[in-house]
Protein backbone atom coordinates (compact mmCIF):
# COMPACT_ATOMS: atom_id res chain seq x y z
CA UNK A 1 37.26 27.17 42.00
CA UNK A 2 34.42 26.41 39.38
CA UNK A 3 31.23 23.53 40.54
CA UNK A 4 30.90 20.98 38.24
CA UNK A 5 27.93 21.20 36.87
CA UNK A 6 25.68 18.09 36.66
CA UNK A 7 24.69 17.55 33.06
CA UNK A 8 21.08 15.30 32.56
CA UNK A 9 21.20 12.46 29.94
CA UNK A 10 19.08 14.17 27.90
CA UNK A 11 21.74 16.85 27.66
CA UNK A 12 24.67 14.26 27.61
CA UNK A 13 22.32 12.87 24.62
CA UNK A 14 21.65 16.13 22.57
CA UNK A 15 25.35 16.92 22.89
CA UNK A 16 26.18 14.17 20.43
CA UNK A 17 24.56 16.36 17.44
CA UNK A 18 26.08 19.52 16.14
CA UNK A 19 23.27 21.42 14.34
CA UNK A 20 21.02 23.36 16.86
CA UNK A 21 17.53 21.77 15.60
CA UNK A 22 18.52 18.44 15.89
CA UNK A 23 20.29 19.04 19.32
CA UNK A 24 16.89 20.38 20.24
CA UNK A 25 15.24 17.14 18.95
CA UNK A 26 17.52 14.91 21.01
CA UNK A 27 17.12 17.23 24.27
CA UNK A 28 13.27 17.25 24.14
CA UNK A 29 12.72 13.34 22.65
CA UNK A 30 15.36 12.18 25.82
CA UNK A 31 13.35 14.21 27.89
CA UNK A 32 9.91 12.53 27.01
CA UNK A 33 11.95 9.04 27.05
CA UNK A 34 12.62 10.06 30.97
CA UNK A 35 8.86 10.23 31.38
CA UNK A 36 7.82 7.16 29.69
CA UNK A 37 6.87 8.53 26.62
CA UNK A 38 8.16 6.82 23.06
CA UNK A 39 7.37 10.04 21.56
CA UNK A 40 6.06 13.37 21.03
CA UNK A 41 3.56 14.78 19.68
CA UNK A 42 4.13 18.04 17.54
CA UNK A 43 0.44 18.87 17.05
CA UNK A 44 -0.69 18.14 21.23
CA UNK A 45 -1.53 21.75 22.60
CA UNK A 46 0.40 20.73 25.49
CA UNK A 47 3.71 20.03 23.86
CA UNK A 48 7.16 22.04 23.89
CA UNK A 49 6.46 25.73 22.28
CA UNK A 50 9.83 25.38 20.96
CA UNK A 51 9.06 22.64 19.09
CA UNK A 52 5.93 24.05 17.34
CA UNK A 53 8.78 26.59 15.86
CA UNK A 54 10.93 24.27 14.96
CA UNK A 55 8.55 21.67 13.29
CA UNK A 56 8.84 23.16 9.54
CA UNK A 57 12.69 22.30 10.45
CA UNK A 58 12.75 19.06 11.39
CA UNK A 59 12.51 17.23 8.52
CA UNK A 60 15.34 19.35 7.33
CA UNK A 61 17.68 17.77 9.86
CA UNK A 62 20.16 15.08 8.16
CA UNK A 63 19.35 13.21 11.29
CA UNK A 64 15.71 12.80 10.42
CA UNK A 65 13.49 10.69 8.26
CA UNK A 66 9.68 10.14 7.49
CA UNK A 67 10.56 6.94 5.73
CA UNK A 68 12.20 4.73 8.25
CA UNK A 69 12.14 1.72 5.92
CA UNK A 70 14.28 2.99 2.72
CA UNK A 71 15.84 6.00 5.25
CA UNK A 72 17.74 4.84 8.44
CA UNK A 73 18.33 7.65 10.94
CA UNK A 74 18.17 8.28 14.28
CA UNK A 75 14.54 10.33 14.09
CA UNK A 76 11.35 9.58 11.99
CA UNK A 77 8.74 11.33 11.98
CA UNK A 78 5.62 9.76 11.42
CA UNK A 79 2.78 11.51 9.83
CA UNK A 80 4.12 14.80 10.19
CA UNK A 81 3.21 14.98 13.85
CA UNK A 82 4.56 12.07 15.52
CA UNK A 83 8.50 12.23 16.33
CA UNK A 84 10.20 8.96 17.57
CA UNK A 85 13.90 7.43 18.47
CA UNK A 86 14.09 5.09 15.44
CA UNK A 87 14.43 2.27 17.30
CA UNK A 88 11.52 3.26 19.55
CA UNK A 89 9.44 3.63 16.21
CA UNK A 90 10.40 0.27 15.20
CA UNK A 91 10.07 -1.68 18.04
CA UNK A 92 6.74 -0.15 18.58
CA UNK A 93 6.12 -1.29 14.62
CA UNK A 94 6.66 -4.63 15.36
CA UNK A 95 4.54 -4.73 18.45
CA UNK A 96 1.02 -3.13 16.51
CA UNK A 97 1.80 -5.76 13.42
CA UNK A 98 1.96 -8.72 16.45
CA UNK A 99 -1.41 -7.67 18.02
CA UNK A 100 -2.78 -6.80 14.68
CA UNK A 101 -2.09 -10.29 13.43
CA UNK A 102 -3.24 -11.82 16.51
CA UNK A 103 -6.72 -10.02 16.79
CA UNK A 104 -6.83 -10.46 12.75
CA UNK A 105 -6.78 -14.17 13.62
CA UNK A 106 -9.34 -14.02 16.41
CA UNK A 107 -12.43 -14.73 14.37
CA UNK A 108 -11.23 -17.94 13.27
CA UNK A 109 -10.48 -19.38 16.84
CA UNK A 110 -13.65 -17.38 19.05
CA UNK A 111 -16.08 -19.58 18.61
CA UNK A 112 -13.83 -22.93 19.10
CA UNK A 113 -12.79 -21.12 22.26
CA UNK A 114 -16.50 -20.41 23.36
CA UNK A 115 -17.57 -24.11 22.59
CA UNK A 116 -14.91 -25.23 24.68
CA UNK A 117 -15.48 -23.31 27.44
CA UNK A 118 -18.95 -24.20 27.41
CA UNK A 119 -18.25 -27.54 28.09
CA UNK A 120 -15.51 -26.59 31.34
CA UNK A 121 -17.94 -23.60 32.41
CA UNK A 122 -18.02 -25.77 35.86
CA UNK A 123 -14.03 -25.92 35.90
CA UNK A 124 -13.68 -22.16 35.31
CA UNK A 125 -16.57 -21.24 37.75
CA UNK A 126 -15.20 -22.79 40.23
CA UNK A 127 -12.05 -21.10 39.86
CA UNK A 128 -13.47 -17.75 39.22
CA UNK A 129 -16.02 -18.02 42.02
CA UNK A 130 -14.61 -15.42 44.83
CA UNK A 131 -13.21 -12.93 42.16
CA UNK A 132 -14.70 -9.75 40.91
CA UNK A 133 -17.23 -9.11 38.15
CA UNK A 134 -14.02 -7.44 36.06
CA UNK A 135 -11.98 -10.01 37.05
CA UNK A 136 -13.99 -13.07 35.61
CA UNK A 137 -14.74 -10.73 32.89
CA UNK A 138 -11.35 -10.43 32.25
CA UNK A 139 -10.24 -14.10 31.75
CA UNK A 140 -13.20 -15.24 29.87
CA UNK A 141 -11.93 -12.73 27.40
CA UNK A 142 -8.23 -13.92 27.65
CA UNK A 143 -9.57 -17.44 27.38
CA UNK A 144 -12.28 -16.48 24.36
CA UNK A 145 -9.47 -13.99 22.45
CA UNK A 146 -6.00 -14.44 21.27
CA UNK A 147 -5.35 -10.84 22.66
CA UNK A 148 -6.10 -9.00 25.91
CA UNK A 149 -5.00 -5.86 28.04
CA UNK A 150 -5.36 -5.95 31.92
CA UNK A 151 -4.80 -2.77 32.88
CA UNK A 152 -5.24 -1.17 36.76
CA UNK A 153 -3.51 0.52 39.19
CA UNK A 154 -1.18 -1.19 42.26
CA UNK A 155 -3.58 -3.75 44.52
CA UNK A 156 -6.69 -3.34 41.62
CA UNK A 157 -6.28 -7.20 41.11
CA UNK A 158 -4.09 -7.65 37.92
CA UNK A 159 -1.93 -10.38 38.88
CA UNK A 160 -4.73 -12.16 40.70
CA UNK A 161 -6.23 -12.08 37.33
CA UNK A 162 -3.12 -12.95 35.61
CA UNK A 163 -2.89 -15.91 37.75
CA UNK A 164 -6.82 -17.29 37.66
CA UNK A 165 -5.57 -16.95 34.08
CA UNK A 166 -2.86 -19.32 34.27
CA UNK A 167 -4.36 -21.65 36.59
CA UNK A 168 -7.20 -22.31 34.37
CA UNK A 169 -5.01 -22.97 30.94
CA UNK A 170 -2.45 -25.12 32.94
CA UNK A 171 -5.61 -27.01 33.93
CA UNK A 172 -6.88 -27.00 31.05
CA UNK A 173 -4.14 -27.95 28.77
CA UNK A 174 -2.09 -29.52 31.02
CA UNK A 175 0.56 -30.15 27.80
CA UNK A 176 1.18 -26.61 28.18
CA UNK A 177 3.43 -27.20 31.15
């Protein structure tokens, strides 16, 4: 009697293509996914060797594009090195044009954001009083910038943050409820 043998999605995944470099493609792009990772690399010194081999391929694949706006497939590859899920590349598209927009806008609002909190500097000291030097850091910047990144690992204070944050905007602009 023969096992059944336990297949990974990123082998259920590369099944769906036929020709052997794009089924590698699909293995080793699910298999980053699994990780975290929205793509990979093909010039990091740490990547797949097999890869490496088959980059000169790649673009060869019907499956793969390097112009993801006139060329819908399931691949791009973006500047010859970076190889995405095309809706991973566009998603993550969208997402640099937001905060590229936003901090493109910040120069116009930072210094109407400093004058007003120069004139609730008691409000937000109070608030900010018992927290860390990053931490008050932190929100000035949230409060002075249309765009911020709190980073940290588990118990390092990010949601406290978060929620100083909050409690000083809902305080401040109590409209914003």
């Amino acid at each position: 009697m023969e096992q059944n043998k336990q297949h990974s999605s990123a082998e259920i995944f590369s099944d769906y293509f036929n020709d052997n470099v794009t089924k590698k493609i699909a293995y080793f792009l699910a298999k980053k996914l699994e990780y975290g990772d929205l793509c990979i690399d093909l010039n990091d010194a740490e990547n797949i060797e097999e890869l490496k081999i088959l980059k000169n391929q790649i673009l060869k694949s019907p499956f793969v594009t390097d112009d993801p706006s006139n060329n819908i497939q399931p691949f791009v590859l973006h500047n010859d090195s970076l190889l995405y899920l095309q809706r991973y590349y566009y998603h993550e598209t969208i997402i640099i044009e937001k905060i590229l927009n936003l901090i493109s806008n910040d120069s116009v609002l930072n210094q109407e954001n400093i004058d007003f909190l120069h004139s609730n500097s008691s409000y937000i000291k109070e608030v900010l009083n018992n927290n860390a030097e990053w931490q008050k850091n932190a929100v000035i910047s949230a409060l002075i910038n249309q765009f911020q990144i709190i980073t940290g690992g588990p118990g390092t204070g990010k949601t406290t943050t978060i929620s100083k944050f909050i409690h000083i905007i809902l305080h401040l602009f109590p409209e914003k409820k």
